[in-house]
C-alpha atoms as a PDB file:
ATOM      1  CA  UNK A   1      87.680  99.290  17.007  1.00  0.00           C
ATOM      2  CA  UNK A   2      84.593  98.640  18.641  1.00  0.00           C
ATOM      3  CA  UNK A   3      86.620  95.017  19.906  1.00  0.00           C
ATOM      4  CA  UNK A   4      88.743  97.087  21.587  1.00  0.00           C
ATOM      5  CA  UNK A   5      86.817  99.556  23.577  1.00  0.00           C
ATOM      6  CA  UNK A   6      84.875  96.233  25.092  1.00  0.00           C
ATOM      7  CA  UNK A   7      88.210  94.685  25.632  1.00  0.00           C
ATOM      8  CA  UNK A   8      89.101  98.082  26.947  1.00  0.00           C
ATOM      9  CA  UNK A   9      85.979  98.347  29.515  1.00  0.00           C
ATOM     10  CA  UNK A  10      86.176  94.461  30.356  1.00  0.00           C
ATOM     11  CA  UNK A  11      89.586  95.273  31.646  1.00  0.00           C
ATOM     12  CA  UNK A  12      89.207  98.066  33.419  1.00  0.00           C
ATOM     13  CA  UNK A  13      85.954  96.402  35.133  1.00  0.00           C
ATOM     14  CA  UNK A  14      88.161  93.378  36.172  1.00  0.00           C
ATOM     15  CA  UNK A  15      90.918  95.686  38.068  1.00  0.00           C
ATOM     16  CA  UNK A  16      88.642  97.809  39.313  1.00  0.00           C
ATOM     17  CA  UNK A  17      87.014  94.647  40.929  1.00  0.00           C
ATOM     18  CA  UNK A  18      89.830  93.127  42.091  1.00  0.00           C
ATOM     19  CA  UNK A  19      91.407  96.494  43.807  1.00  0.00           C
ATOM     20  CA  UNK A  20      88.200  96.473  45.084  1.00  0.00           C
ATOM     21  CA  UNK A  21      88.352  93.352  46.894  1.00  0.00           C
ATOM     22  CA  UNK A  22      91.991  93.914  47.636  1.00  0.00           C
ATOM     23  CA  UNK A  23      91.075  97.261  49.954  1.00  0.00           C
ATOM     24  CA  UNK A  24      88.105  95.521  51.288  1.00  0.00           C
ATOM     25  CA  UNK A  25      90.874  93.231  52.242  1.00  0.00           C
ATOM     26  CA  UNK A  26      93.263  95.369  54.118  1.00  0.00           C
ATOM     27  CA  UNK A  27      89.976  96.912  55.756  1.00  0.00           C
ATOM     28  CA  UNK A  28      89.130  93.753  57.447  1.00  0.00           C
ATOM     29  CA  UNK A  29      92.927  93.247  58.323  1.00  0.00           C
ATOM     30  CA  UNK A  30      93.030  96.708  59.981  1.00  0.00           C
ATOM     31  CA  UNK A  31      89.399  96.172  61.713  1.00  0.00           C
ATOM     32  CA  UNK A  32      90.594  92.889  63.146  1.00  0.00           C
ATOM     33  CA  UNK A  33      94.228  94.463  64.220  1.00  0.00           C
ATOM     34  CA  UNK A  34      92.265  97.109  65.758  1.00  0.00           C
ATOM     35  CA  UNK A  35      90.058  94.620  67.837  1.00  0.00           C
ATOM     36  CA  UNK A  36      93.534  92.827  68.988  1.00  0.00           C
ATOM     37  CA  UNK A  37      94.578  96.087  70.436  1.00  0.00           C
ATOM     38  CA  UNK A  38      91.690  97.357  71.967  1.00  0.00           C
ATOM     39  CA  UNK A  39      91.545  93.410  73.498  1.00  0.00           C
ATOM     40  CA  UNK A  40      95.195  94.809  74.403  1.00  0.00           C
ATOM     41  CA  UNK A  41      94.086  97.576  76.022  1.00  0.00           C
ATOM     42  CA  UNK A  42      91.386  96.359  78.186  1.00  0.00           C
ATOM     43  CA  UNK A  43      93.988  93.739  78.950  1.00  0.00           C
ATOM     44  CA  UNK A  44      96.412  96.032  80.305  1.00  0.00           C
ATOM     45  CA  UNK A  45      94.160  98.552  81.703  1.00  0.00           C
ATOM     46  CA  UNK A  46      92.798  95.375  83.971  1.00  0.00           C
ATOM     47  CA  UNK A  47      96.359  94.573  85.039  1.00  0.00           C
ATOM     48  CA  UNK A  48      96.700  98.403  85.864  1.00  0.00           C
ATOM     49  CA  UNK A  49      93.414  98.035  88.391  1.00  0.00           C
ATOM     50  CA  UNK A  50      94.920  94.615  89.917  1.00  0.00           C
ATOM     51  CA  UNK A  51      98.366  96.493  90.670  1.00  0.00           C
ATOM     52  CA  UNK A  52      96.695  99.498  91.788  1.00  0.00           C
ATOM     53  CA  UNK A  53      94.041  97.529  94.190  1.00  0.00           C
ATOM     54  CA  UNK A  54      94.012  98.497  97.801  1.00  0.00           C
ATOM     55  CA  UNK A  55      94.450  94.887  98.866  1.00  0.00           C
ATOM     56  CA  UNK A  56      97.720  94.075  96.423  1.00  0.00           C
ATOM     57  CA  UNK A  57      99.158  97.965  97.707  1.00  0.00           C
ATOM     58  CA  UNK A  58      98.935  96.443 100.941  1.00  0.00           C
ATOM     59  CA  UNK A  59     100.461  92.661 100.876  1.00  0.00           C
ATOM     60  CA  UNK A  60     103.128  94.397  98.819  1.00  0.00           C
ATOM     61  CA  UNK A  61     103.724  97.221 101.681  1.00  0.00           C
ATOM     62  CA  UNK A  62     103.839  94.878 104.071  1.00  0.00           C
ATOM     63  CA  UNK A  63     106.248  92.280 102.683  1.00  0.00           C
ATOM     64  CA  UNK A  64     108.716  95.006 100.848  1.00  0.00           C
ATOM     65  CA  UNK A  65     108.519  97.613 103.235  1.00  0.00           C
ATOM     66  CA  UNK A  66     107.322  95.919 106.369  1.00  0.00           C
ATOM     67  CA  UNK A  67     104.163  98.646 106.538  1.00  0.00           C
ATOM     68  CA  UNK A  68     100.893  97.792 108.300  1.00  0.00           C
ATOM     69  CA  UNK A  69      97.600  99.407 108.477  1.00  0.00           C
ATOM     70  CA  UNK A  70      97.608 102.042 111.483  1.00  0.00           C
ATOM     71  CA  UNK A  71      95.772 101.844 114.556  1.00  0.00           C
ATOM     72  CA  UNK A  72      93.323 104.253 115.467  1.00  0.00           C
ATOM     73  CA  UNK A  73      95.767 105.606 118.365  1.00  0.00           C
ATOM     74  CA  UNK A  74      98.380 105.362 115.532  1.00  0.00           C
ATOM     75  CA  UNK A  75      96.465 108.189 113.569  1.00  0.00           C
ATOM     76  CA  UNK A  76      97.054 111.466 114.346  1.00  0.00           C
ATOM     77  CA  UNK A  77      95.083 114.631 112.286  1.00  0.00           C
ATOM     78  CA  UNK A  78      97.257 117.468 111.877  1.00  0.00           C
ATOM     79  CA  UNK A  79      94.632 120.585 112.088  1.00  0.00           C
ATOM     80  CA  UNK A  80      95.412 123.370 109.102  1.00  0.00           C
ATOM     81  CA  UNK A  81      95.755 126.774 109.871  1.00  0.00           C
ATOM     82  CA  UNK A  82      93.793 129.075 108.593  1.00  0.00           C
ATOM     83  CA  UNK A  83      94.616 131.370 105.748  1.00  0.00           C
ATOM     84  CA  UNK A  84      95.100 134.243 108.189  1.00  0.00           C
ATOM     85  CA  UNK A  85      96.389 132.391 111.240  1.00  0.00           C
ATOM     86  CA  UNK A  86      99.499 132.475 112.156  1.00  0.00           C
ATOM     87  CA  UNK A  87     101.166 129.012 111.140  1.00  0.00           C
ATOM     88  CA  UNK A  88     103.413 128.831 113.806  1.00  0.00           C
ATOM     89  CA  UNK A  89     102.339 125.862 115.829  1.00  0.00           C
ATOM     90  CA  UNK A  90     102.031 124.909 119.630  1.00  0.00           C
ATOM     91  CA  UNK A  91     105.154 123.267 121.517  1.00  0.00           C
ATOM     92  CA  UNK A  92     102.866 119.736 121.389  1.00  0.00           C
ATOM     93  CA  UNK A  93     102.247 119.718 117.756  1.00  0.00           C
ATOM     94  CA  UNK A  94     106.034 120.611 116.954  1.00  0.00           C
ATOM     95  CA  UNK A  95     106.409 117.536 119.296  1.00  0.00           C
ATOM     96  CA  UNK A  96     104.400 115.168 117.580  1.00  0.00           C
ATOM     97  CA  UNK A  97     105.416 116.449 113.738  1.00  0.00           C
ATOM     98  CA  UNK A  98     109.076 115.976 114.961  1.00  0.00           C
ATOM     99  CA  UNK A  99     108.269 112.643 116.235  1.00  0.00           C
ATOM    100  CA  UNK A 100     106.626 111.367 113.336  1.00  0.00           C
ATOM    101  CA  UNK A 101     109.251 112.838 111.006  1.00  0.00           C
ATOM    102  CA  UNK A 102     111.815 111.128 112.822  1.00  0.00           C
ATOM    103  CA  UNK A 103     109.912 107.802 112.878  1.00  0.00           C
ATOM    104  CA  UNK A 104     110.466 108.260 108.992  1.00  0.00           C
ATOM    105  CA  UNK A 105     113.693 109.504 108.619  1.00  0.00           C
ATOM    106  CA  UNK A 106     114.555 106.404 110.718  1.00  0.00           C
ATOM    107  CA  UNK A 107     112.605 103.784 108.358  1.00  0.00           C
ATOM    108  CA  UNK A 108     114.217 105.885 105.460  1.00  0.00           C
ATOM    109  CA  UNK A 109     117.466 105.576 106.733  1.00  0.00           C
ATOM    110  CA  UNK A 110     116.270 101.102 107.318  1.00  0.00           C
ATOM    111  CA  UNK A 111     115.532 101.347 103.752  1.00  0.00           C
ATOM    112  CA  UNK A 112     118.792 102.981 102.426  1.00  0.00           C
ATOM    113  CA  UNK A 113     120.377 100.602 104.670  1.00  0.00           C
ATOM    114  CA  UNK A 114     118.710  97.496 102.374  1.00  0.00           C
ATOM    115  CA  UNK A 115     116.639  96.229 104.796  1.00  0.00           C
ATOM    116  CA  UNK A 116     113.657  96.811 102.085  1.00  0.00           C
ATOM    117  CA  UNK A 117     113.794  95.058  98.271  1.00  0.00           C
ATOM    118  CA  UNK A 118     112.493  97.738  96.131  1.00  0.00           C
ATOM    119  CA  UNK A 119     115.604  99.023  94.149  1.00  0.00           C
ATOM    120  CA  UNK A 120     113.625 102.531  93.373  1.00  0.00           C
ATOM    121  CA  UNK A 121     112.987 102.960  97.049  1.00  0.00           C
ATOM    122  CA  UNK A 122     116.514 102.496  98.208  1.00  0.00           C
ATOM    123  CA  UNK A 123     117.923 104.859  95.554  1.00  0.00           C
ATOM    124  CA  UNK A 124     115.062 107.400  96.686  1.00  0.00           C
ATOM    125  CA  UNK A 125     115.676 106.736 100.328  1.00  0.00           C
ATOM    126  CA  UNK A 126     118.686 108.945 101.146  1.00  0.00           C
ATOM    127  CA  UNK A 127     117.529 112.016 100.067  1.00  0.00           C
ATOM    128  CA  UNK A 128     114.458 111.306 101.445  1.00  0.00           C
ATOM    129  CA  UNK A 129     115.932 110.935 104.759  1.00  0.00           C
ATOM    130  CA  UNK A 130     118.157 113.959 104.713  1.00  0.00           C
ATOM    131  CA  UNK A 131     114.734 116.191 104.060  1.00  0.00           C
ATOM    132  CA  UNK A 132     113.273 114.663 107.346  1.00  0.00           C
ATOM    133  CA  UNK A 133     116.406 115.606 109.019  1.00  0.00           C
ATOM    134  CA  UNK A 134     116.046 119.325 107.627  1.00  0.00           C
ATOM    135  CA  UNK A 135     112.497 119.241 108.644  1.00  0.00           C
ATOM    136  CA  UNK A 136     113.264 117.556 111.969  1.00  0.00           C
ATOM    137  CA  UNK A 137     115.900 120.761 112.366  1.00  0.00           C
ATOM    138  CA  UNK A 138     113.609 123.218 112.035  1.00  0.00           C
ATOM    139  CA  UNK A 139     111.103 121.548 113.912  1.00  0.00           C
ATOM    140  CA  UNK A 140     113.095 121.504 116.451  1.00  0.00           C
ATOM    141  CA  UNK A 141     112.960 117.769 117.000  1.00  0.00           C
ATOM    142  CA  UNK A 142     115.883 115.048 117.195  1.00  0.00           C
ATOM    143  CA  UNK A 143     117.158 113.138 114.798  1.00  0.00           C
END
């Protein structure tokens, strides 16, 4: 009897070992899976600054959209009205609104046309263009 509780206790000591060493197993699988993703993520999340960098924005303006950095005559600052203001604006800032709303209804209308090779752009181009025209209507402006 006394054989078989140590055969007993012996055997339960040898699984109890070996699930042991089987967990510590999958631990060590799950820490190094977890260091392949986080290398993932700081992978990707570099990627994300490269696309997103000022420089890359503008090369990719440029040659898919034909954009350029403005001039400083180029730049015009639209003054806000104040809360109780009224928001009705002067006949020279409906002027230059309408003009620069038709400047991008026009390269809207360039892009719908395919003269640009982003697919999103083209598809959002229409629309786009229409809602300059609506603005450009009640601006007053041409279009």
């Amino acid at each position: 009897m006394s054989l078989l509780a140590l055969l007993l206790s012996l055997g339960l000591v040898t699984w109890r070992q070996s699930r042991a060493l089987e967990l510590s197993r999958e631990v060590d699988e799950a820490r190094q899976a977890r260091a392949l993703a986080e290398s993932d993520v700081a992978r990707l999340e570099q990627g994300i600054r490269a696309l997103e960098s000022r420089t890359r924005v503008v090369r990719d303006a440029a040659a898919r959209l034909g954009m350029r950095m403005p001039t400083a005559s180029e730049i015009v600052i639209l003054p806000m009205p104040y809360a109780g203001e009224d928001s009705t604006a002067n006949e020279s800032e409906r002027a230059v609104v309408a003009s620069l709303i038709a400047r991008f209804g026009a390269r809207l209308r360039g892009v719908a046309a395919g003269d640009a090779g982003d697919d999103h752009v083209q598809e959002q181009a229409p629309e786009l263009a229409n809602v300059a025209g609506g603005v450009l209507a009640e601006t007053g402006g041409d279009r």
